[in-house]
C-alpha atoms as a PDB file:
ATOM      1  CA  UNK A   1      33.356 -10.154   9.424  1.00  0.00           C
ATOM      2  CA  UNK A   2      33.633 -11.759   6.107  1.00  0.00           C
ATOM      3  CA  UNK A   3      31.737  -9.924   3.218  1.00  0.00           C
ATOM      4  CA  UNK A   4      31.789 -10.593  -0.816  1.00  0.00           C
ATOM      5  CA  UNK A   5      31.383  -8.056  -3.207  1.00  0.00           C
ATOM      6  CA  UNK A   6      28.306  -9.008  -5.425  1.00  0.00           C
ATOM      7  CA  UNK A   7      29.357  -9.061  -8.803  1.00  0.00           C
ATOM      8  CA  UNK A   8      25.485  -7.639 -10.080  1.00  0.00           C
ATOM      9  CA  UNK A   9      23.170  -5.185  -8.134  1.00  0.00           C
ATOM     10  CA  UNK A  10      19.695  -4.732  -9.771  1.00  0.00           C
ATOM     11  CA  UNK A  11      20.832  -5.855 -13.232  1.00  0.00           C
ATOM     12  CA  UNK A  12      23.453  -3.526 -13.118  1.00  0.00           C
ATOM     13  CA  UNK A  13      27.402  -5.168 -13.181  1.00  0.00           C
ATOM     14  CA  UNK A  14      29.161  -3.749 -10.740  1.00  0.00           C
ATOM     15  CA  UNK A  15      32.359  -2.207 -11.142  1.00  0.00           C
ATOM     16  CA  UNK A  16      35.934  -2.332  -8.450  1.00  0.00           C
ATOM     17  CA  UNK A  17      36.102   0.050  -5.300  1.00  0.00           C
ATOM     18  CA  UNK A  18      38.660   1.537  -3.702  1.00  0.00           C
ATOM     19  CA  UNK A  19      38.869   1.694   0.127  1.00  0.00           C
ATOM     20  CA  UNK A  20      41.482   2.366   2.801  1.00  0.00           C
ATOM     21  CA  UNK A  21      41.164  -1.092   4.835  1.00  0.00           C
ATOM     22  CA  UNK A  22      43.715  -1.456   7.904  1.00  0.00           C
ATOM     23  CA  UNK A  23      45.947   1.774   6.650  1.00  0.00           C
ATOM     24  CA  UNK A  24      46.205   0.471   3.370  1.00  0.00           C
ATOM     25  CA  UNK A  25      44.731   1.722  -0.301  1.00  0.00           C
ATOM     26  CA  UNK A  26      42.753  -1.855  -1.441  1.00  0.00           C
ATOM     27  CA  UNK A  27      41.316  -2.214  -5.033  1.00  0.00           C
ATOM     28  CA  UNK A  28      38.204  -4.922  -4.276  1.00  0.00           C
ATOM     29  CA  UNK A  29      36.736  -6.304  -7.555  1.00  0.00           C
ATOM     30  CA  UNK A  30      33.784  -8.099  -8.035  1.00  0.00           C
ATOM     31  CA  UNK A  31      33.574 -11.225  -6.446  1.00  0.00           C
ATOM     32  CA  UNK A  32      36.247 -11.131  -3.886  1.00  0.00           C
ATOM     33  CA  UNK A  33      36.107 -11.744  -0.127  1.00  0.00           C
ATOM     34  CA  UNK A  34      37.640  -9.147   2.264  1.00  0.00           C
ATOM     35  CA  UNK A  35      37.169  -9.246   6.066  1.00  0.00           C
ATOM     36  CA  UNK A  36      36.339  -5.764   7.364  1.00  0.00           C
ATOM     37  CA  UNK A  37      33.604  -4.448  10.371  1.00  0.00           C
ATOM     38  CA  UNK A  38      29.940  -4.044   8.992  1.00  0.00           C
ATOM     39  CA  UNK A  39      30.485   0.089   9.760  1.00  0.00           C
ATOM     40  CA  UNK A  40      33.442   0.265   7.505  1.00  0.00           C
ATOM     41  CA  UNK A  41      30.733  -0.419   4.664  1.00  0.00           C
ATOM     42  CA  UNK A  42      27.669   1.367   5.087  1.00  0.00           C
ATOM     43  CA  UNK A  43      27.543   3.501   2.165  1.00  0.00           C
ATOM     44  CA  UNK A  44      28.616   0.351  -0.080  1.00  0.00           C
ATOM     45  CA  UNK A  45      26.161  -2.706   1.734  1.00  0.00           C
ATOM     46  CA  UNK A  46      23.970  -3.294  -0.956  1.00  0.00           C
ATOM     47  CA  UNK A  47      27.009  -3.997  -3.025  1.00  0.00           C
ATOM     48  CA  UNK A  48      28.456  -6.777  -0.775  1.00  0.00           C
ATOM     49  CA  UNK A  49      27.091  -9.551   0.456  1.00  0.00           C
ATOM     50  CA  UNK A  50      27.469 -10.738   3.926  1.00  0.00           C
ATOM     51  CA  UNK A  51      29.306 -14.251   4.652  1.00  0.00           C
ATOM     52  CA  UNK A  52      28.630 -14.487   8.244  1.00  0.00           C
ATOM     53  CA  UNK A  53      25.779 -12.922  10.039  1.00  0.00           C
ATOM     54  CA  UNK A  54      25.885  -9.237  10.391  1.00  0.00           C
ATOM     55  CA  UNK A  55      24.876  -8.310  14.205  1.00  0.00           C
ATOM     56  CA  UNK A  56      22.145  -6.194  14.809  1.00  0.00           C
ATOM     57  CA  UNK A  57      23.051  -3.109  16.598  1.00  0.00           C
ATOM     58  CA  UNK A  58      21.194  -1.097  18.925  1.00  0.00           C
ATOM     59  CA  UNK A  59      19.483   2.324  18.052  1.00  0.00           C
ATOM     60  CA  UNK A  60      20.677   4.543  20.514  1.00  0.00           C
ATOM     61  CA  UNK A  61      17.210   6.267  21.809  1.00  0.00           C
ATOM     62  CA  UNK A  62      17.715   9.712  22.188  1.00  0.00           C
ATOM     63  CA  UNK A  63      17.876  10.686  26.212  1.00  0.00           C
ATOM     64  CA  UNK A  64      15.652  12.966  27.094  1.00  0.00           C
ATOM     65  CA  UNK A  65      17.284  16.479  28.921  1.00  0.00           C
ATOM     66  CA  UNK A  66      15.908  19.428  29.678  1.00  0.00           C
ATOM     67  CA  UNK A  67      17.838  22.571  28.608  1.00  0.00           C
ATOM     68  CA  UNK A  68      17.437  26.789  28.378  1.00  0.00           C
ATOM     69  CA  UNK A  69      17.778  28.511  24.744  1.00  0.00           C
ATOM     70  CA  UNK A  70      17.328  31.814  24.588  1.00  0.00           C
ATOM     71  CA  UNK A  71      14.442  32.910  22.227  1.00  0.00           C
ATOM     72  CA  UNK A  72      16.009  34.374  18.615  1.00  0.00           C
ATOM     73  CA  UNK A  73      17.378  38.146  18.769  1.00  0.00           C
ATOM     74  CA  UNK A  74      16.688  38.191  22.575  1.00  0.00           C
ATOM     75  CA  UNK A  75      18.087  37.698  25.712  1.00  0.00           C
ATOM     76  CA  UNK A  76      16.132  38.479  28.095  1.00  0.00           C
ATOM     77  CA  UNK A  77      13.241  35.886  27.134  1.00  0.00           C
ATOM     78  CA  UNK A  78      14.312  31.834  27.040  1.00  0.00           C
ATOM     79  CA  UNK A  79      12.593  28.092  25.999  1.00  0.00           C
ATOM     80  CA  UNK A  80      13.110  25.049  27.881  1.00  0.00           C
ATOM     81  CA  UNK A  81      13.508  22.571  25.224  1.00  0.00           C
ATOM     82  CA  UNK A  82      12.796  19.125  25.618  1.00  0.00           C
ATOM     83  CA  UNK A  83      16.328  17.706  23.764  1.00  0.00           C
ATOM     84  CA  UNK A  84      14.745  14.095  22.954  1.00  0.00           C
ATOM     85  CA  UNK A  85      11.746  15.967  21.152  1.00  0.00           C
ATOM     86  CA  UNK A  86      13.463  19.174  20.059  1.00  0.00           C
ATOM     87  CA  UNK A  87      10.178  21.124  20.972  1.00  0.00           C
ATOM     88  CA  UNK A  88       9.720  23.222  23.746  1.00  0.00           C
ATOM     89  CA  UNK A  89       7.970  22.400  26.539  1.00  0.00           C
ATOM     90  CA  UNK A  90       6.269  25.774  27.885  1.00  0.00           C
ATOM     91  CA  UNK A  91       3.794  27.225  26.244  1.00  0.00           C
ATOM     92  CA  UNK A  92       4.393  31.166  26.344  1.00  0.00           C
ATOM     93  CA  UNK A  93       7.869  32.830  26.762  1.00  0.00           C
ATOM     94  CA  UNK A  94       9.569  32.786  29.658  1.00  0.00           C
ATOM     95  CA  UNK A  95      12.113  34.829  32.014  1.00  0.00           C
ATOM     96  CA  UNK A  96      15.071  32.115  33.051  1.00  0.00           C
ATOM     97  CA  UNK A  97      14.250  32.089  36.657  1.00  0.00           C
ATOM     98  CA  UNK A  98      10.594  30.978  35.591  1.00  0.00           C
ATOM     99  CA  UNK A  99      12.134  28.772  33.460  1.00  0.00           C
ATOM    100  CA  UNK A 100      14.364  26.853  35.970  1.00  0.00           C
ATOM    101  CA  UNK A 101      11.027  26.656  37.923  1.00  0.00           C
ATOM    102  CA  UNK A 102       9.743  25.022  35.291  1.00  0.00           C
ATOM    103  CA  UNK A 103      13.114  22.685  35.009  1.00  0.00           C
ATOM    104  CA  UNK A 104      12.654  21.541  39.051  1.00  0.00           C
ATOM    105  CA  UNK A 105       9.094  21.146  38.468  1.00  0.00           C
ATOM    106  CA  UNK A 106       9.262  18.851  35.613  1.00  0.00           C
ATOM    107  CA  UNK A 107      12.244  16.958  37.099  1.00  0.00           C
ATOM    108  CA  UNK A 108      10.420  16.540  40.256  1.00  0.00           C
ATOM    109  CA  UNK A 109       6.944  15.267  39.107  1.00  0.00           C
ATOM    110  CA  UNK A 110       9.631  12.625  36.756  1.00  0.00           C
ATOM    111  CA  UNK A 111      10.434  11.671  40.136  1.00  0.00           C
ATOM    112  CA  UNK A 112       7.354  11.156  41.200  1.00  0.00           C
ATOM    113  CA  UNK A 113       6.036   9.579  39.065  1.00  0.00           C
ATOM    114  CA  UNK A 114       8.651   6.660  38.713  1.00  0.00           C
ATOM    115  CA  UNK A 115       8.443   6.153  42.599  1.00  0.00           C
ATOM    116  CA  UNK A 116       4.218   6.361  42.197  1.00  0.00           C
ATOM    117  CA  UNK A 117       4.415   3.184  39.915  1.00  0.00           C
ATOM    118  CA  UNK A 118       6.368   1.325  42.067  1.00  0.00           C
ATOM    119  CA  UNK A 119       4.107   2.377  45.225  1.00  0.00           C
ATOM    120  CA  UNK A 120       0.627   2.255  43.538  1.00  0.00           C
ATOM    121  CA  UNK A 121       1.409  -1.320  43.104  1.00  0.00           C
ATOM    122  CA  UNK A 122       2.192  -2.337  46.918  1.00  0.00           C
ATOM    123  CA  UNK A 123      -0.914   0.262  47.855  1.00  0.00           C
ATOM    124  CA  UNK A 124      -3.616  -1.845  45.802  1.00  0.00           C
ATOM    125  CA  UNK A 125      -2.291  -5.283  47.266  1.00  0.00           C
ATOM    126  CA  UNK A 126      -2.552  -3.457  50.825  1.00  0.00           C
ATOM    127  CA  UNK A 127      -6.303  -2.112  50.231  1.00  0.00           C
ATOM    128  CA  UNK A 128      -7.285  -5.739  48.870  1.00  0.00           C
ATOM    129  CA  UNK A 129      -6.332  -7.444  52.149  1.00  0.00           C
ATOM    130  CA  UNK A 130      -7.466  -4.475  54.552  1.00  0.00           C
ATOM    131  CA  UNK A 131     -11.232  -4.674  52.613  1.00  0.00           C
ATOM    132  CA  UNK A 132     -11.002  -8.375  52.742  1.00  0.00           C
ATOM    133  CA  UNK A 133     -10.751  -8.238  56.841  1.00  0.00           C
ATOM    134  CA  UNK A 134     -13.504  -5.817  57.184  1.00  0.00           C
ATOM    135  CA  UNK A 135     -16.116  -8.608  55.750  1.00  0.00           C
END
């Protein structure tokens, strides 16, 4: 991508940079053009201006995981933290049997209840037609 460095940002002038582009040590002044990936400038952006569109690019969402810690100066007692949140997800202290319990219990009822959404939906069309034949 093509970008040009602005040669004022906020009323202030703004001065050459130095960056390592391809391998190689590159003065850029005001006012020049360089050709570099978007990511290669993030600190420096609101100094250069973009020629071309700039692609959005996704926000990774964080995936959510389920995972043991033991509690601080203790290892006998453990969390199961919820990685997308941080938090944990039981609400008292737990042994780690009790908490892989917890783990299969939470996976399962995941399970559940992405195969419930996809069967409550052929379960309502069934009851409409089966109350529709009893009139």
């Amino acid at each position: 991508m093509r970008f040009q460095m602005k040669r004022k940002v906020c009323d202030l002038i703004v001065g050459q940079h130095t960056m390592i582009i391809e391998g190689k040590k590159r003065t850029i002044k005001p006012g020049e053009i360089i050709d570099v990936e978007p990511e290669r400038l993030k600190g420096f952006m609101d100094k250069f201006t973009a020629l071309e569109p700039v692609p959005e690019q996704e926000e990774k969402q964080p995936t959510e995981k389920l995972i043991i810690v033991n509690r601080p100066n203790t290892n006998a007692w453990v969390d199961v933290i919820n990685t997308a949140t941080g938090k944990p997800i039981n609400t008292k202290r737990l042994r780690r049997k009790e908490a892989e319990t917890l783990i299969e219990e939470e996976l399962s009822k995941a399970d559940d209840d992405s195969d419930s959404d996809s069967d409550s939906d052929s379960d309502s069309t069934d009851n409409d037609s089966e109350s529709s034949h009893g009139k």
